[in-house]
Protein backbone atom coordinates (compact mmCIF):
# COMPACT_ATOMS: atom_id res chain seq x y z
CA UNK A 1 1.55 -3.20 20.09
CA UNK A 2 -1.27 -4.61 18.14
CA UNK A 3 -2.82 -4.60 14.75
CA UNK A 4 -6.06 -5.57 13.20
CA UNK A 5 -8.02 -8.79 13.89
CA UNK A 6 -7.38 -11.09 11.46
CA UNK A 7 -9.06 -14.10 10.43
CA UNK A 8 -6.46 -15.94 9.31
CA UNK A 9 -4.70 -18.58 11.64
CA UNK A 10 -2.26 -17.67 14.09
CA UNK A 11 1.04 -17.58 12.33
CA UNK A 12 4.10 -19.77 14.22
CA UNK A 13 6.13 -17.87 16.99
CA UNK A 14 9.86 -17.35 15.10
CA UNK A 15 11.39 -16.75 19.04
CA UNK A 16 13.10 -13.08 19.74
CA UNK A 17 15.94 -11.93 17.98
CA UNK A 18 18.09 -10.42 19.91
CA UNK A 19 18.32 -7.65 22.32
CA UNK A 20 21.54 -5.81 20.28
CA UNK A 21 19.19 -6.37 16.98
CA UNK A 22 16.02 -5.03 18.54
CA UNK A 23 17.56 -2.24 20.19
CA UNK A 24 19.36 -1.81 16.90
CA UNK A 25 16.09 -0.89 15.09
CA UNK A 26 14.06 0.69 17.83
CA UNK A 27 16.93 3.39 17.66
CA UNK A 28 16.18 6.19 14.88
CA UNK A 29 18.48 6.41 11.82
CA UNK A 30 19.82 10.24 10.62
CA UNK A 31 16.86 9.65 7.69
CA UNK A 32 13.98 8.62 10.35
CA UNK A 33 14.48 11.09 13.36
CA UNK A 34 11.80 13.18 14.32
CA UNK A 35 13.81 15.78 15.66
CA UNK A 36 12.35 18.77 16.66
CA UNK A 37 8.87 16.71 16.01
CA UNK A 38 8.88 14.55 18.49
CA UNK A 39 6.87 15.33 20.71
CA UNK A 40 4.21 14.76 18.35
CA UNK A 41 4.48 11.18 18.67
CA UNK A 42 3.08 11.69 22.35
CA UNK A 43 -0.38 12.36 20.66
CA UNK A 44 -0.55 9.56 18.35
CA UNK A 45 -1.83 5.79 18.63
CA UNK A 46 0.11 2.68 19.97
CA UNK A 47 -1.31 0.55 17.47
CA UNK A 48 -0.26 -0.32 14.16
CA UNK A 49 -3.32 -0.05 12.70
CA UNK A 50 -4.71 3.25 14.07
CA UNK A 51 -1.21 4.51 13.29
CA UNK A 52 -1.41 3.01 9.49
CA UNK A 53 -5.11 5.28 9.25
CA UNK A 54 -3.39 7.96 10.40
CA UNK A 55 -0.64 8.17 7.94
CA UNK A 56 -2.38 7.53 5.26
CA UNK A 57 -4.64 10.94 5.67
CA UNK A 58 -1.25 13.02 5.48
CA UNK A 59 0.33 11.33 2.57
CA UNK A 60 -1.11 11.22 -0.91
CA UNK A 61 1.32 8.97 -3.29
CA UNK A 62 1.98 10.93 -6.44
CA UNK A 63 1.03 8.77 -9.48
CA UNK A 64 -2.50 8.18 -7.45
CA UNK A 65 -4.03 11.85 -6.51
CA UNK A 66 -6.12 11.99 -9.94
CA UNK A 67 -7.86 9.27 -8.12
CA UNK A 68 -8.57 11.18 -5.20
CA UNK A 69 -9.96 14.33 -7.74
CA UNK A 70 -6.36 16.38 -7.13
CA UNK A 71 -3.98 17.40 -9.85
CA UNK A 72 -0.59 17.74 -7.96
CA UNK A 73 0.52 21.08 -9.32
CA UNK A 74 4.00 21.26 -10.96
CA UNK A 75 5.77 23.86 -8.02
CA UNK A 76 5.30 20.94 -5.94
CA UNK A 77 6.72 17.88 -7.44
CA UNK A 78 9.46 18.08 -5.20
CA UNK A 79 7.60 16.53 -1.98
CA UNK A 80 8.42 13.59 -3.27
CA UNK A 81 11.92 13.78 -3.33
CA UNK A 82 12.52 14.59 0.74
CA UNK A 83 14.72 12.24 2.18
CA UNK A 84 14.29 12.85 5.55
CA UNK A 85 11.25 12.24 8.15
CA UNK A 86 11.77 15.79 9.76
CA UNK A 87 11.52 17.72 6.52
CA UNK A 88 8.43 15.40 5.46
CA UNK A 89 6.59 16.70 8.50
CA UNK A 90 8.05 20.33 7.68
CA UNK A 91 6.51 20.47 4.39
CA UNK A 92 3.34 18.54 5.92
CA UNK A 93 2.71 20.79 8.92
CA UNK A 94 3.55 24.23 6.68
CA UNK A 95 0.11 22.67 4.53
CA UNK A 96 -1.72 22.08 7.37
CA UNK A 97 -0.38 22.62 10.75
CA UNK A 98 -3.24 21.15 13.08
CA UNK A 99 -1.81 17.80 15.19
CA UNK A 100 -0.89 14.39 13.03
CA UNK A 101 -4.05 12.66 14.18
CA UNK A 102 -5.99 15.58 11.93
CA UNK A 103 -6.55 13.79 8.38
CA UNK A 104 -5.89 16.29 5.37
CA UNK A 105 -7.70 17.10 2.79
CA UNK A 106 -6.06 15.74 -0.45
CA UNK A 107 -4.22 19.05 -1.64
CA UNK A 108 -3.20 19.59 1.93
CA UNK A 109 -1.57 15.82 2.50
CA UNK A 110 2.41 15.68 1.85
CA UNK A 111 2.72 14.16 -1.47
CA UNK A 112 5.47 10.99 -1.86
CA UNK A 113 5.41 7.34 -2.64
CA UNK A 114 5.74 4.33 -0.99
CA UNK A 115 9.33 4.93 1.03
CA UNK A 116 7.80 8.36 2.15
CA UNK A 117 4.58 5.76 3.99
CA UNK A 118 7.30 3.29 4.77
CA UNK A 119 9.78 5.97 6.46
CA UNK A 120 6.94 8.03 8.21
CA UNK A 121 6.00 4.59 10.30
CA UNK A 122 9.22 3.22 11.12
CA UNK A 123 10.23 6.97 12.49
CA UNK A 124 6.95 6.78 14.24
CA UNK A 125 7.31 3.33 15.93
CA UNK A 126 11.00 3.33 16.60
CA UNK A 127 10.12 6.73 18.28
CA UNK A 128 7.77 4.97 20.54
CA UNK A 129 10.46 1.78 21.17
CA UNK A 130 9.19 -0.48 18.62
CA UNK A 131 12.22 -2.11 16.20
CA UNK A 132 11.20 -1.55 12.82
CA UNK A 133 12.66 -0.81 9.53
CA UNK A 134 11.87 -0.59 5.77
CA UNK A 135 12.09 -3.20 3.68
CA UNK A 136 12.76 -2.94 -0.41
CA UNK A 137 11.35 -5.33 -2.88
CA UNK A 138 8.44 -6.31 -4.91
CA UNK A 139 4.43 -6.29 -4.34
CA UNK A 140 2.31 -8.44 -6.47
CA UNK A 141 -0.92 -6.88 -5.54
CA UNK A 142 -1.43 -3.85 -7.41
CA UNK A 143 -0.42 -4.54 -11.16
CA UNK A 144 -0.77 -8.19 -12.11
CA UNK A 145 0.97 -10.07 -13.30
CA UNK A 146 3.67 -7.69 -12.62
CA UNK A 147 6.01 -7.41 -9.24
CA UNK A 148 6.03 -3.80 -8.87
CA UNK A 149 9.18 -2.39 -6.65
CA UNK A 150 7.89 -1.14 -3.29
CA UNK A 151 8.76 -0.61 -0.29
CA UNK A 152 6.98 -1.48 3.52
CA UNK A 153 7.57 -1.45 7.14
CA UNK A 154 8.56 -4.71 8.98
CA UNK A 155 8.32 -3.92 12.77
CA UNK A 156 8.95 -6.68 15.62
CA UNK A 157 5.66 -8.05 17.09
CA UNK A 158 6.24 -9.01 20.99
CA UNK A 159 3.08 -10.34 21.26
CA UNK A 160 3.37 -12.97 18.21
CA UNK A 161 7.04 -12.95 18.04
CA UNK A 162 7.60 -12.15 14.68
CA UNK A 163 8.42 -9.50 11.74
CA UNK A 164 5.20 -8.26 10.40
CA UNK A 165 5.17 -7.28 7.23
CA UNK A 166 3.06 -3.37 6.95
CA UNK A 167 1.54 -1.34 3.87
CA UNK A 168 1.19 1.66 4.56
CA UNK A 169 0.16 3.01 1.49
CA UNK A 170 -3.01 1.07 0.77
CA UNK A 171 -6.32 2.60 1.76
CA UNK A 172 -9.59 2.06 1.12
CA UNK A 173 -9.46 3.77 -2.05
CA UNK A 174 -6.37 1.41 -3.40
CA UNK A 175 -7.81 -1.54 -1.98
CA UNK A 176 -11.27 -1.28 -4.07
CA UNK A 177 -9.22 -0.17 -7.06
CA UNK A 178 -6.79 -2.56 -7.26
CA UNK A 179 -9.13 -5.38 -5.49
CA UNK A 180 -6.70 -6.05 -2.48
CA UNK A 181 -8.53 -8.79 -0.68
CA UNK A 182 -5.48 -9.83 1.67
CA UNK A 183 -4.19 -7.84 5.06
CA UNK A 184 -2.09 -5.07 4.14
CA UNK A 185 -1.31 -4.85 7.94
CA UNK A 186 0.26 -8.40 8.23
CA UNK A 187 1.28 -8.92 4.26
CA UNK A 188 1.53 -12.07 2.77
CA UNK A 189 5.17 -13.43 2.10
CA UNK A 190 4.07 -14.50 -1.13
CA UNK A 191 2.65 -11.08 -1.98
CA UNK A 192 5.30 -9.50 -0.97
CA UNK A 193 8.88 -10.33 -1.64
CA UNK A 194 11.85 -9.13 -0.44
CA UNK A 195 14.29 -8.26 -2.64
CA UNK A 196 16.46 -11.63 -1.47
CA UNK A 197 13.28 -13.40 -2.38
CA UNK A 198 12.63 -12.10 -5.33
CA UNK A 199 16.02 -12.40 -6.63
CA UNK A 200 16.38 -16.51 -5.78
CA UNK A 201 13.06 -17.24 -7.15
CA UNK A 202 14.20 -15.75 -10.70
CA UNK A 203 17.87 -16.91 -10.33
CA UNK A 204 16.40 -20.81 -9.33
CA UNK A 205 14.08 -20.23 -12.45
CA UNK A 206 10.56 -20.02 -10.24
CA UNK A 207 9.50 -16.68 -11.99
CA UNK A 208 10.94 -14.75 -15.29
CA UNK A 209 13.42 -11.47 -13.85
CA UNK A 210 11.28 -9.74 -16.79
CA UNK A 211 8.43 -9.65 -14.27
CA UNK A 212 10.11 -7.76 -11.96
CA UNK A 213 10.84 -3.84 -12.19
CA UNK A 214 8.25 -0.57 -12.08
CA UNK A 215 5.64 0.05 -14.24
CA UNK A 216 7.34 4.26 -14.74
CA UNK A 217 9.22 3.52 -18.34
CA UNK A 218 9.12 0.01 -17.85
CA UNK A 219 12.18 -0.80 -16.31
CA UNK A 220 12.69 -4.77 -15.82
CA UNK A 221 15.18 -7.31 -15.66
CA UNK A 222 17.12 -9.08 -13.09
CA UNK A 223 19.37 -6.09 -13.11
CA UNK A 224 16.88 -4.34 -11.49
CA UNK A 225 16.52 -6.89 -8.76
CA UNK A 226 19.88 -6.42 -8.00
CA UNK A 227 19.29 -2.63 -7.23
CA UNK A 228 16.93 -3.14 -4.77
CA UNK A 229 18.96 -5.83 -2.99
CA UNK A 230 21.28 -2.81 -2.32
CA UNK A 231 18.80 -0.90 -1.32
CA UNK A 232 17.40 -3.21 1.03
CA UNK A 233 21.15 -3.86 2.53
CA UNK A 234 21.53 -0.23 3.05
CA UNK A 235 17.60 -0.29 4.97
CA UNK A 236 18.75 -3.02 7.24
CA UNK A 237 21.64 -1.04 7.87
CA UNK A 238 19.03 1.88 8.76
CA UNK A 239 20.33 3.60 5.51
CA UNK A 240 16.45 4.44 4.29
CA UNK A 241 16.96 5.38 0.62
CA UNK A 242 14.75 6.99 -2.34
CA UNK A 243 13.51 4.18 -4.67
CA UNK A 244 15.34 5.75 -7.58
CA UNK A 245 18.56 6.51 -5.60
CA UNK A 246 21.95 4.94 -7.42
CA UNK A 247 25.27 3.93 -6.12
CA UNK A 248 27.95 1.18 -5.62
CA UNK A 249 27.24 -1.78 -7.42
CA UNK A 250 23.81 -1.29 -8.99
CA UNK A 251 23.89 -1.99 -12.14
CA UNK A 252 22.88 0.37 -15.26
CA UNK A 253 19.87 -0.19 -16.89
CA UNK A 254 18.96 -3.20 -19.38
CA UNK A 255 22.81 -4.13 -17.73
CA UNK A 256 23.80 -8.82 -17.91
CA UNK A 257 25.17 -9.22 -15.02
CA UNK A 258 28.51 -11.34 -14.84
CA UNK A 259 29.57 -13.92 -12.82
CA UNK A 260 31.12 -12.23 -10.24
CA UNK A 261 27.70 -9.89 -10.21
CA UNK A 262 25.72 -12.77 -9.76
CA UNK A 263 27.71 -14.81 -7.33
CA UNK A 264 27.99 -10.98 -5.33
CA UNK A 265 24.33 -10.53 -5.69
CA UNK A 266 23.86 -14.31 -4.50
CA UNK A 267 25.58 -13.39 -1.50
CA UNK A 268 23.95 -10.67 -0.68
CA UNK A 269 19.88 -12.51 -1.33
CA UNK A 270 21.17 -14.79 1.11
CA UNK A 271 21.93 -12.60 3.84
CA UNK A 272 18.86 -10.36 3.49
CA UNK A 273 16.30 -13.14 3.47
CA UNK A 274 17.49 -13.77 7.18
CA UNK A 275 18.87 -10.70 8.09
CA UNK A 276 18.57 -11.64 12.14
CA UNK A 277 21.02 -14.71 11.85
CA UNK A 278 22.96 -12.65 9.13
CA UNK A 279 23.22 -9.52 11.15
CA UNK A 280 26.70 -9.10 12.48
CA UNK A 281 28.11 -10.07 8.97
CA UNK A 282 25.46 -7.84 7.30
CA UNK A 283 26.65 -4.84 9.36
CA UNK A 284 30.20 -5.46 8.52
CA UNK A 285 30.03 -6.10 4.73
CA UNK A 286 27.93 -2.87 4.54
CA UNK A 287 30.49 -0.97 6.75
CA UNK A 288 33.74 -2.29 5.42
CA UNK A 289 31.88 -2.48 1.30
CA UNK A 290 31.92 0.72 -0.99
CA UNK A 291 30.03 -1.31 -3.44
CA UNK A 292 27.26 -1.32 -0.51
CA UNK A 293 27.66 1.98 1.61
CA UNK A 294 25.63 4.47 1.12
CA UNK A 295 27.99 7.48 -0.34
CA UNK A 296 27.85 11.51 0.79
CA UNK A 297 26.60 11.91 -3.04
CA UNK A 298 24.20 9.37 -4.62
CA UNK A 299 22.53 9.24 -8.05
CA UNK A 300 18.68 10.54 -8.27
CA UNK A 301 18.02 8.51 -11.29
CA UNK A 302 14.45 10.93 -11.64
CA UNK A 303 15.84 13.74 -11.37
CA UNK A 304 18.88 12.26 -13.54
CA UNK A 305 21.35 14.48 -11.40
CA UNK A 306 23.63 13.67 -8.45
CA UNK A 307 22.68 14.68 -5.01
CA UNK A 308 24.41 15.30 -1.67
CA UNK A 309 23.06 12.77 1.00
């Protein structure tokens, strides 16, 4: 598997994690199967970046079609709100139903945000053996000096030996918008945190919690942090979630977390950050946690209504 050249020097070989963990995440999760689909993986590129092109002529993120001249018509708003690979490429192929490698036109592309880019690659490379998953945090890139929440692939390099951090979602378009200089297909560490990462540097006093949240009503705080460190437990755990999705022990909104919150939330930065050497313990804390499981009914904090999972 390989992705674009890159100029920058060769990053340091982290050694294999191993095979249980790699196996772990080259296996699809009930959110990232392709189902009846899959043998339209056969068709697509084994490279990261051909892949990345690929994807982003289905998918058109929702706050960003204006930009593309399309005005995402009210009846259906809902694309954005599937939660599961297969129906993705349901509603995709019922637009347009020539092979995956065909881009869209813009009002023809399935319309999501980032975890629909994020979940559409890791189904994609786990279907053709690679580990991957999604990762929840913070971008830096794309609203300074704000870290917006987001949400990108991490898939297991061979070759380098590494995690390699993806963006799916950034095209040409974004990229001269937004003036994205770095590689969205091998992202910075330091543009893009983790949610473990980003809640140390405000707990260790680095960077104000206030900078952290998403720009949609302004929502900020290290309470929000905390969130997506459940979110990003549940990913590891191949639980692929909705950004806006609500259970367990995220807090409410504008919520000061205690000291048992924080020391919990400490915890849990800790094992995400290194989720390789934390793995067995990560699996079990999720498995044996209700504050951390993923429910049968979660909150859809856009919709403002529970849903069945």
């Amino acid at each position: 598997m390989t992705t674009a050249t890159r100029t920058a020097p060769p990053r340091r070989r982290q050694g294999a994690p191993s095979r249980e963990i790699l196996d772990f995440y080259a296996a699809p999760s009930a959110s990232t199967a392709l189902g009846r689909h899959t043998p339209l993986v056969d068709a697509l590129p084994h490279d990261v970046g051909a892949l990345v092109s690929v994807l982003q002529g289905l998918v058109i993120h929702e706050h960003m079609a204006f930009a593309y001249g399309f005005e995402i018509p009210p009846q259906r708003s809902s694309e954005s709100h599937n939660r599961t690979v297969e129906r993705m490429l349901d509603t995709l192929l019922m637009l347009d139903s020539r092979p995956l490698t065909a881009a869209r036109p813009v009002d023809k592309r399935l319309i999501g945000v980032c975890s629909h880019y994020t979940a559409l690659l890791v189904a994609i490379l786990r279907a053709q053996g690679v580990p991957a998953r999604a990762r929840y945090g913070f971008g830096a890139y794309f609203n300074a000096p704000y870290f917006e929440e987001h949400v990108v692939c991490e898939y297991w390099n061979a070759a380098e030996a590494r995690w390699v951090l993806v963006d799916t979602q950034f095209d040409e378009l974004w990229r001269s918008r937004l003036g994205i200089d770095h590689d969205v297909l091998d992202l910075p560490r330091d543009r893009y945190l983790v949610a473990g990462d980003a809640w140390v540097r405000c707990r260790e006093g680095q960077t104000d919690a206030a900078m952290f949240g998403i720009f949609v009503g302004e929502l900020r705080g290290l309470w929000f942090i905390a969130g997506e460190l459940i979110r990003d437990v549940a990913a590891l755990n191949k639980r692929e979630m909705l950004p806006w999705d609500m259970w367990g022990a995220q807090p409410h909104p504008g919520e000061t977390l205690d000291r048992e919150q924080l020391a919990f939330f400490d915890r849990l930065a800790a094992l995400t950050r290194a989720p390789d050497a934390s793995f067995a313990e990560l699996r079990a804390l999720y498995d044996e946690d209700d504050r951390l499981r993923v429910p049968h009914q979660v909150f859809n904090a856009r919709l403002n209504r529970p849903e069945p999972i």
